[in-house]
N, C-alpha and C. Protein backbone atom coordinates (compact mmCIF):
# COMPACT_ATOMS: atom_id res chain seq x y z
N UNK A 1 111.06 101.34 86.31
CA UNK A 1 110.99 101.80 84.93
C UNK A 1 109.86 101.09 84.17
N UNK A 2 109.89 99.61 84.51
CA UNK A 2 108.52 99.26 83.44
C UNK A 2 107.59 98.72 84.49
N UNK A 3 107.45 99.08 85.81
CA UNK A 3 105.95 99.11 86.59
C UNK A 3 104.90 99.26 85.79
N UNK A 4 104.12 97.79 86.28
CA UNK A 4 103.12 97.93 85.48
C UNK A 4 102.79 97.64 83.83
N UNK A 5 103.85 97.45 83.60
CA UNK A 5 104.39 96.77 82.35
C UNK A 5 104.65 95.43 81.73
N UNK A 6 103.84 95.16 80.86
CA UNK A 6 104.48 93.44 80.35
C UNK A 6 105.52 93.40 79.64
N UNK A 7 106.86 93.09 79.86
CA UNK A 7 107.96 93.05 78.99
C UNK A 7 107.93 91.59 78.40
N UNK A 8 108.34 91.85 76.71
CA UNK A 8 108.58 90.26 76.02
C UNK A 8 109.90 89.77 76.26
N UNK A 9 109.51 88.41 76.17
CA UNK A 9 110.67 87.91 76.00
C UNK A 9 111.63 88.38 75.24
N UNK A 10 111.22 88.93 73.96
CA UNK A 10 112.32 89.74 72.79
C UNK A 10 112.87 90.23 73.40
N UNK A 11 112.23 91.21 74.03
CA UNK A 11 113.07 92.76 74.74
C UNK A 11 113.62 92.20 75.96
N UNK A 12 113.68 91.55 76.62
CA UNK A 12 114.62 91.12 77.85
C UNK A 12 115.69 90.50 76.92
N UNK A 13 115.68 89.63 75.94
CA UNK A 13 116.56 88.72 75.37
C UNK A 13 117.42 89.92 74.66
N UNK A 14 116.49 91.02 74.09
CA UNK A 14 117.83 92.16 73.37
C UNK A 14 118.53 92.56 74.59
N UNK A 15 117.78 93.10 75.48
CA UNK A 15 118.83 93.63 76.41
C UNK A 15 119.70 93.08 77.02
N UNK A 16 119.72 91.78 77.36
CA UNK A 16 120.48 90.79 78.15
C UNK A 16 121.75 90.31 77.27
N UNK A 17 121.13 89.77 75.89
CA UNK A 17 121.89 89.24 75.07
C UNK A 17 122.10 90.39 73.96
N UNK A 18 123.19 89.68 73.18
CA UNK A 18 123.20 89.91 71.98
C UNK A 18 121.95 90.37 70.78
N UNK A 19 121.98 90.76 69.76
CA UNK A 19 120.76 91.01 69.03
C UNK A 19 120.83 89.43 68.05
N UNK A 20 122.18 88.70 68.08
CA UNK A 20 122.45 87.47 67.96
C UNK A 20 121.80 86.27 68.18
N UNK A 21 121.15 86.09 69.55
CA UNK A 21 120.56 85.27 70.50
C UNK A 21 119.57 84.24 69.49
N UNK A 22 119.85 83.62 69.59
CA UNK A 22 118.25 82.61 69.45
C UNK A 22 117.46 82.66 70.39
N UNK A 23 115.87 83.50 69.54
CA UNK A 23 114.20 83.40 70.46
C UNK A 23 114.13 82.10 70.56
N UNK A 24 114.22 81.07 69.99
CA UNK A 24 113.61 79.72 70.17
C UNK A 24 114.85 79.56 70.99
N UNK A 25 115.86 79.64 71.52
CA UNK A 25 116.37 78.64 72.46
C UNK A 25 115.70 78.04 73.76
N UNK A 26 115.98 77.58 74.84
CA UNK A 26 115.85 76.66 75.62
C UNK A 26 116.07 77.82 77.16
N UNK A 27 117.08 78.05 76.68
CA UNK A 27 118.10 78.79 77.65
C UNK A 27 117.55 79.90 78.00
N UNK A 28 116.86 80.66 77.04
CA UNK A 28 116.17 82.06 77.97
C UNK A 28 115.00 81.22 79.32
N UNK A 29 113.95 80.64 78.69
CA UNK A 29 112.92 79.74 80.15
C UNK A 29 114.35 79.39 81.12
N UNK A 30 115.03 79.05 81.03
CA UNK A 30 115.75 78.34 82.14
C UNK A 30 116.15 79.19 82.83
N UNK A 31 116.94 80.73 82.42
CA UNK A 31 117.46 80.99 83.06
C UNK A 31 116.10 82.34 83.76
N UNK A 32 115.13 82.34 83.29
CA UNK A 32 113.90 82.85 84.03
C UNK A 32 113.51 81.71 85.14
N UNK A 33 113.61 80.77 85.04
CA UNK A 33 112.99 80.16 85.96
C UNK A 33 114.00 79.69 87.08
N UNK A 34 115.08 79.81 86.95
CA UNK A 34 116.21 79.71 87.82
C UNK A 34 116.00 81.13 88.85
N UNK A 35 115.78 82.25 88.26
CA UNK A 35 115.48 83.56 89.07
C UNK A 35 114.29 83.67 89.88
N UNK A 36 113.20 82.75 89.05
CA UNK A 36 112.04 82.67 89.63
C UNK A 36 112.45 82.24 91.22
N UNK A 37 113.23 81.30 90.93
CA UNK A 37 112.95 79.80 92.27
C UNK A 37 114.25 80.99 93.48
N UNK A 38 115.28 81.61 92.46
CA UNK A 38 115.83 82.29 93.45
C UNK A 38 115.08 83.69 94.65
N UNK A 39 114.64 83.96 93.60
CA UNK A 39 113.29 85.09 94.35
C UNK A 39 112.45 84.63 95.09
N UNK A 40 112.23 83.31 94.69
CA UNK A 40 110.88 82.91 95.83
C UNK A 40 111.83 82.22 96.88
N UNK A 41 112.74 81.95 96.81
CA UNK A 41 113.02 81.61 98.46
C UNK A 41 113.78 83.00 99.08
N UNK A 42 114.39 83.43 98.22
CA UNK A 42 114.62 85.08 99.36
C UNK A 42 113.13 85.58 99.64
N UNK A 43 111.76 85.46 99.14
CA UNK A 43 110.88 86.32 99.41
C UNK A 43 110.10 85.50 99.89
N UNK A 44 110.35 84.26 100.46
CA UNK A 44 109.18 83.17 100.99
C UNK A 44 108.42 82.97 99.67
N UNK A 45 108.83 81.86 99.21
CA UNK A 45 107.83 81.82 98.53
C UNK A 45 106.83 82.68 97.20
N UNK A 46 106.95 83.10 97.50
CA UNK A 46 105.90 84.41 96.65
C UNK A 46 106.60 84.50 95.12
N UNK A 47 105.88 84.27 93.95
CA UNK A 47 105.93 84.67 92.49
C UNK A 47 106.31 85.69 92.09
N UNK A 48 107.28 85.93 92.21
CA UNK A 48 107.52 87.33 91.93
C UNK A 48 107.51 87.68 90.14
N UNK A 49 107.88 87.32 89.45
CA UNK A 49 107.67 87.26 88.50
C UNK A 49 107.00 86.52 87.67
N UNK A 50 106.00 87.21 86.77
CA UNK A 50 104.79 86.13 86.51
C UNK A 50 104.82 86.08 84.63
N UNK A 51 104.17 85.31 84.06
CA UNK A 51 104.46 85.07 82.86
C UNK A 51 102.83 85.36 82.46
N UNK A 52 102.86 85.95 81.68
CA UNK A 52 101.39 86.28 80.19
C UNK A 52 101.92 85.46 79.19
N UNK A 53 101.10 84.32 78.82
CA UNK A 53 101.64 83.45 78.00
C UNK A 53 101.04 84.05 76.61
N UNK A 54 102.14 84.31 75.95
CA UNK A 54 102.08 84.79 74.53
C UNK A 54 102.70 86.12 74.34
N UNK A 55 102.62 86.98 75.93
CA UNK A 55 102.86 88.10 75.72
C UNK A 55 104.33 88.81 76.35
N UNK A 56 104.77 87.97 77.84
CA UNK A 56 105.75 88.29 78.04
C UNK A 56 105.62 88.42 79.89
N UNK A 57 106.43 88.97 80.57
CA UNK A 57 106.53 88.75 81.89
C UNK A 57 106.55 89.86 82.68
N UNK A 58 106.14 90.17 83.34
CA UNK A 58 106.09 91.51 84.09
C UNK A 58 106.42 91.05 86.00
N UNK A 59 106.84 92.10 86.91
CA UNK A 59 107.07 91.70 88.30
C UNK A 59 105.53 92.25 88.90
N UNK A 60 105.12 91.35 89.72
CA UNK A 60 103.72 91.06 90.55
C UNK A 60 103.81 92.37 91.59
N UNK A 61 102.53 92.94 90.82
CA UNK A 61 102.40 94.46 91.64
C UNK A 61 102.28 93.78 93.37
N UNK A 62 101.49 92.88 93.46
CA UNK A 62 101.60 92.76 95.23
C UNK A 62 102.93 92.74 95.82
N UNK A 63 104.23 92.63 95.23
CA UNK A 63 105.24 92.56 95.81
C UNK A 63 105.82 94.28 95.56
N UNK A 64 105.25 94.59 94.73
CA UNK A 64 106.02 95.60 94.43
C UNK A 64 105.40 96.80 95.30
N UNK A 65 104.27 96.53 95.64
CA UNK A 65 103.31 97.40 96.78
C UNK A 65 103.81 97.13 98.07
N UNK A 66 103.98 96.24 98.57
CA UNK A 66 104.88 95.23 99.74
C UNK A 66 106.13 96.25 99.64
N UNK A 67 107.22 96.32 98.82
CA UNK A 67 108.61 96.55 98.95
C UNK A 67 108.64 97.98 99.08
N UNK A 68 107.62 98.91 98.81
CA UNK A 68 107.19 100.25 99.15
C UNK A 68 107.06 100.62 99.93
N UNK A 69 106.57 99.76 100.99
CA UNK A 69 106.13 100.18 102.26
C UNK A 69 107.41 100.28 103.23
């Protein structure tokens, strides 16, 4: 659905959470980077999700070209 797409932090945090949520918490990075480290050892290694700093996070077309095949 958003191939190719940079999603913000906002919009993952509305959809996940509440419209409640605190943007400044702590807890959204953590629990991205907890998924990060889980993805890269099911996928060897590899970044699967990458961060645009300022803009938001999108999944790494090389994997997503990879999982196509």
């Amino acid at each position: 659905m958003n191939k190719d797409r940079i999603v913000s932090a906002e919009d993952l945090i509305e959809h996940v959470w509440d419209n409640e949520a605190d943007l400044f918490s702590n807890s959204f990075k953590v629990h991205i980077n907890s998924l990060k480290k889980k993805l890269a050892a099911y996928c060897g290694d590899k970044e699967l999700i990458k961060n645009i700093r300022g803009l938001g996070y999108f999944i790494a077309q090389e994997y997503a070209d990879e999982s196509a095949e």
